[in-house]
Protein backbone atom coordinates (compact mmCIF):
# COMPACT_ATOMS: atom_id res chain seq x y z
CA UNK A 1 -47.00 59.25 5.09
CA UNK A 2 -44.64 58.75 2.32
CA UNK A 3 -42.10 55.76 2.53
CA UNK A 4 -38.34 57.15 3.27
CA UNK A 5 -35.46 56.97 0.67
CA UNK A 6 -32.93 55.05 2.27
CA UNK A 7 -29.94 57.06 3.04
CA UNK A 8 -26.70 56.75 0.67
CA UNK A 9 -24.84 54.89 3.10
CA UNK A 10 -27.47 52.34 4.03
CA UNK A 11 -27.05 51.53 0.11
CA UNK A 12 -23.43 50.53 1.01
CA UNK A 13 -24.04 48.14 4.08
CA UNK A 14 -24.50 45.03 2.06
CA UNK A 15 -21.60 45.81 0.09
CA UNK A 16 -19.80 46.72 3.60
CA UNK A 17 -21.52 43.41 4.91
CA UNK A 18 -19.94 41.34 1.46
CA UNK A 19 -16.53 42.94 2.19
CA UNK A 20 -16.25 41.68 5.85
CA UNK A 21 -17.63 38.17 4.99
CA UNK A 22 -14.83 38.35 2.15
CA UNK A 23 -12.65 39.22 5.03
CA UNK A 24 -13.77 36.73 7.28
CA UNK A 25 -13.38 33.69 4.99
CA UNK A 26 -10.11 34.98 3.91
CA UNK A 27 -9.31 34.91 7.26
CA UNK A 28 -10.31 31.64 7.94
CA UNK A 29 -8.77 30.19 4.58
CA UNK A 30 -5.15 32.05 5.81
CA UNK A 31 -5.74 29.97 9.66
CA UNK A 32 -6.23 26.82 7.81
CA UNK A 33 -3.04 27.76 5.82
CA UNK A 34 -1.47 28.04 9.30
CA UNK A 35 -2.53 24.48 10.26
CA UNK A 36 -1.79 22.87 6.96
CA UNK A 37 1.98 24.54 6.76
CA UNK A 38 2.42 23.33 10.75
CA UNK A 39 1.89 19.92 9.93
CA UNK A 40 4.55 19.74 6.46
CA UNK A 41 1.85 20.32 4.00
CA UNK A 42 1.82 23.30 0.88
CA UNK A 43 -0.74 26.31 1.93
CA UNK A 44 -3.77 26.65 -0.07
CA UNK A 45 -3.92 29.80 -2.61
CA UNK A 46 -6.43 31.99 -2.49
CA UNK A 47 -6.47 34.12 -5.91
CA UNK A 48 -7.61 37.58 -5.90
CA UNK A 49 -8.09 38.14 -10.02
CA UNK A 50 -10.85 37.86 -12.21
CA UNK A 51 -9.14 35.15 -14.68
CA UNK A 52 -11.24 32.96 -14.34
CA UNK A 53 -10.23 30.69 -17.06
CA UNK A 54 -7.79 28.27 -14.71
CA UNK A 55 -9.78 28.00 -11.41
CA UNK A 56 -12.83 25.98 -10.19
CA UNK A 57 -15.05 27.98 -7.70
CA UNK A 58 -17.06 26.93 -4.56
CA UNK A 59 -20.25 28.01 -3.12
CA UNK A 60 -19.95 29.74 0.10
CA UNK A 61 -20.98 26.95 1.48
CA UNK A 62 -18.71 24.38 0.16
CA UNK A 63 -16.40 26.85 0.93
CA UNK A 64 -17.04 26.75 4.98
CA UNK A 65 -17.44 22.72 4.75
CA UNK A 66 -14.00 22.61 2.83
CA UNK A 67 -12.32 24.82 5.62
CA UNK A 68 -14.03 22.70 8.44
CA UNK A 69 -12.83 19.44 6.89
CA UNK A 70 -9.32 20.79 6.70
CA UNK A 71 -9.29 21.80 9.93
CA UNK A 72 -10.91 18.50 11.53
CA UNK A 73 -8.68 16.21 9.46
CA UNK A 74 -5.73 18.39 10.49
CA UNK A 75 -6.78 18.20 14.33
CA UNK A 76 -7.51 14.79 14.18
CA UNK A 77 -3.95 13.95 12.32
CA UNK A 78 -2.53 15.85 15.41
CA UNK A 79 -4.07 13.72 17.84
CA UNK A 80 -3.48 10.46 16.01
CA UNK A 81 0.10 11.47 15.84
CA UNK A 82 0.28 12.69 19.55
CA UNK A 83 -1.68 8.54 20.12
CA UNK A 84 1.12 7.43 18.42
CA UNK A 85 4.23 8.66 20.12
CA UNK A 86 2.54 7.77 23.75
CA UNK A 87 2.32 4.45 22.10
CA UNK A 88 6.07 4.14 21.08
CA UNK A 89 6.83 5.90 24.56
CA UNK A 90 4.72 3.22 26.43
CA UNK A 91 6.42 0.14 24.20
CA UNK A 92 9.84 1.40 25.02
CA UNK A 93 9.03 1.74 28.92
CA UNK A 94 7.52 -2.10 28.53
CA UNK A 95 10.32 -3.43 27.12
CA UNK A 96 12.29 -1.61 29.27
CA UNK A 97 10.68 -3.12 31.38
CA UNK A 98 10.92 -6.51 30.26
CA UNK A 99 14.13 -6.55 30.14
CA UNK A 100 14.85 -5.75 33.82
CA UNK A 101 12.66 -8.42 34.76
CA UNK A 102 14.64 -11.31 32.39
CA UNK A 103 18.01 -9.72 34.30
CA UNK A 104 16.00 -10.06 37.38
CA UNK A 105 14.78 -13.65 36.85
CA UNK A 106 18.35 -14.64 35.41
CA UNK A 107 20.35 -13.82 38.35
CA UNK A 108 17.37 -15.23 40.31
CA UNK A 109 17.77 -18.18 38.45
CA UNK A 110 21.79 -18.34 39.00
CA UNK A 111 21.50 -17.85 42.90
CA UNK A 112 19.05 -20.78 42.91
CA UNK A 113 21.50 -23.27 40.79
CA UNK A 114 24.37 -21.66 43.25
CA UNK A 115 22.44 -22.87 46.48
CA UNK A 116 22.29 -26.13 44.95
């Protein structure tokens, strides 16, 4: 038997297959660009021409480790920040707190010296 020449559009897959990983890590760089812009801070650019002269490239990769990062330290600034505002919540509520009790102890305090 004689080996089989691939048909023309099997010679296109990988090229289809390039495209949607393109896609795909476009898409991912855009939801990081979501995250980034939620929290106050400038999108990242992704640059579409061939000059080539004015950019520094990644490996694929570095790429995906970059866009994990971003996302982790983005997550993790969320969470800090959400730690931080139950913390300022919870201080205000203890001195709130606090404060009743002085009142509390004050007037106790007063009734006592009034018995006497």
């Amino acid at each position: 038997m004689f080996p089989v020449a691939p048909k023309p559009q099997d010679s296109s897959q990988p090229s289809d297959r390039l495209m949607t990983e393109k896609q795909q890590e476009e898409a991912e760089w855009e939801s990081i660009n979501v995250l980034l812009m939620m929290h106050g801070l400038k999108p990242l650019s992704l640059v579409k021409r061939t000059d080539l002269k004015d950019l520094i490239i990644f490996d694929k990769q570095s790429s995906q480790r970059m866009r994990q990062n971003l996302k982790l330290l983005v997550e993790e600034t969320s969470c800090q920040q959400n730690m931080i505002q139950e913390l300022i919540e919870t201080n205000q509520q203890l001195r709130n707190e606090l404060q009743l009790e002085q009142s509390r102890a004050a007037n106790q305090e007063q009734r006592a010296n009034d018995l006497e």
